[in-house]
N, C-alpha and C. Protein backbone atom coordinates (compact mmCIF):
# COMPACT_ATOMS: atom_id res chain seq x y z
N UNK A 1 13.45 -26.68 -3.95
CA UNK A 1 12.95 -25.37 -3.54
C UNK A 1 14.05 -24.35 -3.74
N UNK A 2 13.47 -23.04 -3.96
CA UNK A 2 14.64 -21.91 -3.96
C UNK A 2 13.88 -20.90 -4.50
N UNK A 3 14.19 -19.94 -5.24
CA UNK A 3 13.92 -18.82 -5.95
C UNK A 3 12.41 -18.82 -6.35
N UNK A 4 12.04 -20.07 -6.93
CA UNK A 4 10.65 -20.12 -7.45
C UNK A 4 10.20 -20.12 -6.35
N UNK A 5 10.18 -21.04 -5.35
CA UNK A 5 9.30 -20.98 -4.20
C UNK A 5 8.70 -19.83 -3.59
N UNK A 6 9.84 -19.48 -3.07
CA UNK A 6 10.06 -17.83 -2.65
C UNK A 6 8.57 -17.08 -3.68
N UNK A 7 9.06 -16.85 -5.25
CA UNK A 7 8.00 -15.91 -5.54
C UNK A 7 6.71 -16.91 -5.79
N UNK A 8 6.63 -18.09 -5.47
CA UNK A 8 4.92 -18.02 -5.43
C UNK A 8 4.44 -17.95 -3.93
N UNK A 9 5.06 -17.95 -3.11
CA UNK A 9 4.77 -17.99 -1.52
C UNK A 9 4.62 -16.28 -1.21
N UNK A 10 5.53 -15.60 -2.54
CA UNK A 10 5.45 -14.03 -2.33
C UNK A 10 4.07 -13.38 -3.16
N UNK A 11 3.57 -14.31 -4.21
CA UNK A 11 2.43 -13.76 -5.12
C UNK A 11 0.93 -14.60 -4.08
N UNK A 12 1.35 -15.30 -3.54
CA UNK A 12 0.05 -15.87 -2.38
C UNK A 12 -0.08 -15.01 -1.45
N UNK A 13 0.69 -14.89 -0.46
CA UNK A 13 1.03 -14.12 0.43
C UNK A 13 0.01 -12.58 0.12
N UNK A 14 0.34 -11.77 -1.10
CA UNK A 14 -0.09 -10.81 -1.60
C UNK A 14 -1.73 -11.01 -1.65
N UNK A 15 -1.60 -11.67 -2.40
CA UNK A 15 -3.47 -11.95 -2.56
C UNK A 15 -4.21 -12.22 -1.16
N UNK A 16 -3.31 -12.92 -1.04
CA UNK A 16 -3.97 -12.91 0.70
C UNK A 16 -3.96 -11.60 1.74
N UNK A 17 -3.29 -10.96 1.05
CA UNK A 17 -3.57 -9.50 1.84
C UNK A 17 -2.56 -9.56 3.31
N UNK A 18 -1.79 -10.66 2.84
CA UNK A 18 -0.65 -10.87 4.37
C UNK A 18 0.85 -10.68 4.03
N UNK A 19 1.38 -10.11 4.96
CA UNK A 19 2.93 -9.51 4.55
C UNK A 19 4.16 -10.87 4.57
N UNK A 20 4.59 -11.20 3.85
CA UNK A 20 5.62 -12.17 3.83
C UNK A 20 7.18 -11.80 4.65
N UNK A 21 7.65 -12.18 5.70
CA UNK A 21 8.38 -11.27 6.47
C UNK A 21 9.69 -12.49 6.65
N UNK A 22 10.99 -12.01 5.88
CA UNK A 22 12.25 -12.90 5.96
C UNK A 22 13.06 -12.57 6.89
N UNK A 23 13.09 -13.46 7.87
CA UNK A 23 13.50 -13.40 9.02
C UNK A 23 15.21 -13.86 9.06
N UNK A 24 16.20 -12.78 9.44
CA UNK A 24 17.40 -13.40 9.68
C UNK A 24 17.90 -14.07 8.01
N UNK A 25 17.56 -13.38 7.03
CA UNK A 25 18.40 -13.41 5.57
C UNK A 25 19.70 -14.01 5.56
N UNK A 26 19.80 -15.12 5.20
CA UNK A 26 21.72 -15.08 5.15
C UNK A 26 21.90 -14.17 3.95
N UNK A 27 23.51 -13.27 4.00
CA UNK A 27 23.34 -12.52 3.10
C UNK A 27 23.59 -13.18 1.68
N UNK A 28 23.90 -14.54 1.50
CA UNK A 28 24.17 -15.08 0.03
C UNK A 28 22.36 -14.62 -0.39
N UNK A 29 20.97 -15.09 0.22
CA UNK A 29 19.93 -14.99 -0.49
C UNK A 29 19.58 -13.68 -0.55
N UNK A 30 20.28 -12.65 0.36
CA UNK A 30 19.94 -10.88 -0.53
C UNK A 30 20.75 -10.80 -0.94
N UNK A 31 22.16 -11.69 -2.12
CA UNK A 31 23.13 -11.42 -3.23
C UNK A 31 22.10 -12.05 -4.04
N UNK A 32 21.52 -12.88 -3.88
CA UNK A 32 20.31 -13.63 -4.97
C UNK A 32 19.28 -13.04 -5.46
N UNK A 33 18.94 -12.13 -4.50
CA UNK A 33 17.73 -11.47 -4.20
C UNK A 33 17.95 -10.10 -4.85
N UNK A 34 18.97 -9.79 -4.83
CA UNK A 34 19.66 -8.35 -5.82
C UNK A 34 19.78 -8.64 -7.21
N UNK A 35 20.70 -9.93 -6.98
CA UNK A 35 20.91 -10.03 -8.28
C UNK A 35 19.91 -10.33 -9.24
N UNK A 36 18.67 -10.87 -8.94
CA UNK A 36 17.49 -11.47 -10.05
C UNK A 36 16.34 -10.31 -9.32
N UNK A 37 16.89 -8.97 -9.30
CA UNK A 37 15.58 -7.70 -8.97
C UNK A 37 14.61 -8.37 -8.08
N UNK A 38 14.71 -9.05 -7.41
CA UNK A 38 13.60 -9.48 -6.44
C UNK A 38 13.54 -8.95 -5.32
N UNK A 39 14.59 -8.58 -4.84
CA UNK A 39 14.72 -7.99 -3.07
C UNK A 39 13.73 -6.98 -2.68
N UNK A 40 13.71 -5.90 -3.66
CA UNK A 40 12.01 -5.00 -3.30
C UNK A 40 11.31 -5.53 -3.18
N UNK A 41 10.62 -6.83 -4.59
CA UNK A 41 9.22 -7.20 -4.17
C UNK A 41 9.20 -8.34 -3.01
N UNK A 42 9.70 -9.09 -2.81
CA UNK A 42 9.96 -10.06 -1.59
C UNK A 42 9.84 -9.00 -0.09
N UNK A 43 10.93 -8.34 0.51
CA UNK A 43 11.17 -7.71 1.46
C UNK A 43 10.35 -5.94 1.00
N UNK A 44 9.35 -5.79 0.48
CA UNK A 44 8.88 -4.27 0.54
C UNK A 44 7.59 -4.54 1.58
N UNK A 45 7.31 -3.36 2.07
CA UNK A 45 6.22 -3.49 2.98
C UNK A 45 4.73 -3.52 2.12
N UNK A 46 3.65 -4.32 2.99
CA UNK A 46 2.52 -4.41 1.94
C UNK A 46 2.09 -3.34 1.88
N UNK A 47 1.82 -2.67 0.71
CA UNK A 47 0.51 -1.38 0.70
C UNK A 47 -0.72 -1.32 1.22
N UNK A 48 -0.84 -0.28 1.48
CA UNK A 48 -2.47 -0.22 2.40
C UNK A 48 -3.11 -0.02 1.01
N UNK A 49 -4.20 -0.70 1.77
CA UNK A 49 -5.47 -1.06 0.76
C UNK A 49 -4.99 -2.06 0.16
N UNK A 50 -4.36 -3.29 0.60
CA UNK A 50 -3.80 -4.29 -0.66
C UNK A 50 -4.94 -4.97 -0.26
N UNK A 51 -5.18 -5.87 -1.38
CA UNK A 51 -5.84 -7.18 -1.39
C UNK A 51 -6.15 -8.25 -0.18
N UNK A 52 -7.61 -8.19 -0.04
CA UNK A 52 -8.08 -8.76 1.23
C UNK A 52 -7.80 -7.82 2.42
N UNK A 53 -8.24 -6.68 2.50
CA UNK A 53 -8.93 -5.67 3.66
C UNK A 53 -10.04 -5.29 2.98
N UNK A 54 -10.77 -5.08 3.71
CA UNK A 54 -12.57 -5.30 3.18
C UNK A 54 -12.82 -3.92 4.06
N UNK A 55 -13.84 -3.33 3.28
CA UNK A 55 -13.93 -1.70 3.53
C UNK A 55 -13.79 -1.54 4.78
N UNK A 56 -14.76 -2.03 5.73
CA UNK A 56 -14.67 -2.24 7.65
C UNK A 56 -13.35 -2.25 7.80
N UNK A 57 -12.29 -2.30 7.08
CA UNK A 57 -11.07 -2.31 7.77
C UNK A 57 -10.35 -3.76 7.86
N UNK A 58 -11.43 -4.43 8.27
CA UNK A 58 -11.22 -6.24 8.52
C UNK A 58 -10.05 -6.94 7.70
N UNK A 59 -9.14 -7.94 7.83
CA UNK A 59 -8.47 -8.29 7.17
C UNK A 59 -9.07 -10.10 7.18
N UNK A 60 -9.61 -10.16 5.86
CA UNK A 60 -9.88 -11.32 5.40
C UNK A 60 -8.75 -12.27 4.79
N UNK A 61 -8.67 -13.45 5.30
CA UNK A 61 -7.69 -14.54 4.72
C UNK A 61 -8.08 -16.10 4.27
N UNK A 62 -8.11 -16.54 3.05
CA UNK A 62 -8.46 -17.78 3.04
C UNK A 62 -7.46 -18.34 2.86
N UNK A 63 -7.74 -19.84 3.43
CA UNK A 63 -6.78 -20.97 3.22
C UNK A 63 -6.76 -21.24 1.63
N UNK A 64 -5.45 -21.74 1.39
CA UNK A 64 -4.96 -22.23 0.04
C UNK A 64 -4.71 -23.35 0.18
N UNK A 65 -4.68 -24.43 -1.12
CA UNK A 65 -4.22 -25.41 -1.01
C UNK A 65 -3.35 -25.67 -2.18
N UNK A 66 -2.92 -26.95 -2.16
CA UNK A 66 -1.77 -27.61 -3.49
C UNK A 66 -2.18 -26.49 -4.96
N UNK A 67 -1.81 -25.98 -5.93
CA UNK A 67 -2.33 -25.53 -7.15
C UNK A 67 -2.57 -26.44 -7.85
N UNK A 68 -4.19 -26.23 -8.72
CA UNK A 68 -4.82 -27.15 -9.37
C UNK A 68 -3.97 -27.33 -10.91
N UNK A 69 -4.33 -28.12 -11.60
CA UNK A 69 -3.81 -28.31 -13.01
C UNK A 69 -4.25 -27.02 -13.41
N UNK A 70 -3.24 -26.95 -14.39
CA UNK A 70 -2.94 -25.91 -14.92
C UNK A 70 -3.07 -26.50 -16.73
């Protein structure tokens, strides 16, 4: 685990319309996180109207599982 993890847990997270929130960073992974341009999209706040709020406002979430073959 490491870097990759991070951005598919950050491109799920998104679709799911739920904010991914890194709690207590050691600062080596925001030198990681700078250095490979990731630190905005990882740590930026979600946009309103993102993916999965449904006009009512409602915030819809489905469960995910393992990724299928590819």
């Amino acid at each position: 685990m490491g870097l990759s993890a991070l951005l598919m847990i950050g491109r799920r997270t998104t679709v799911a319309g739920v904010r991914l929130h890194l709690d207590d960073r050691p600062a080596r992974l925001d030198r990681l996180l700078k250095l490979t341009g990731t630190l905005d999209y990882l740590t930026a706040p979600l946009p309103t109207g993102a993916a999965g709020t449904s006009v009512t406002g409602e915030t819809t979430v489905r469960p995910t599982g393992p990724d299928g073959p590819t």
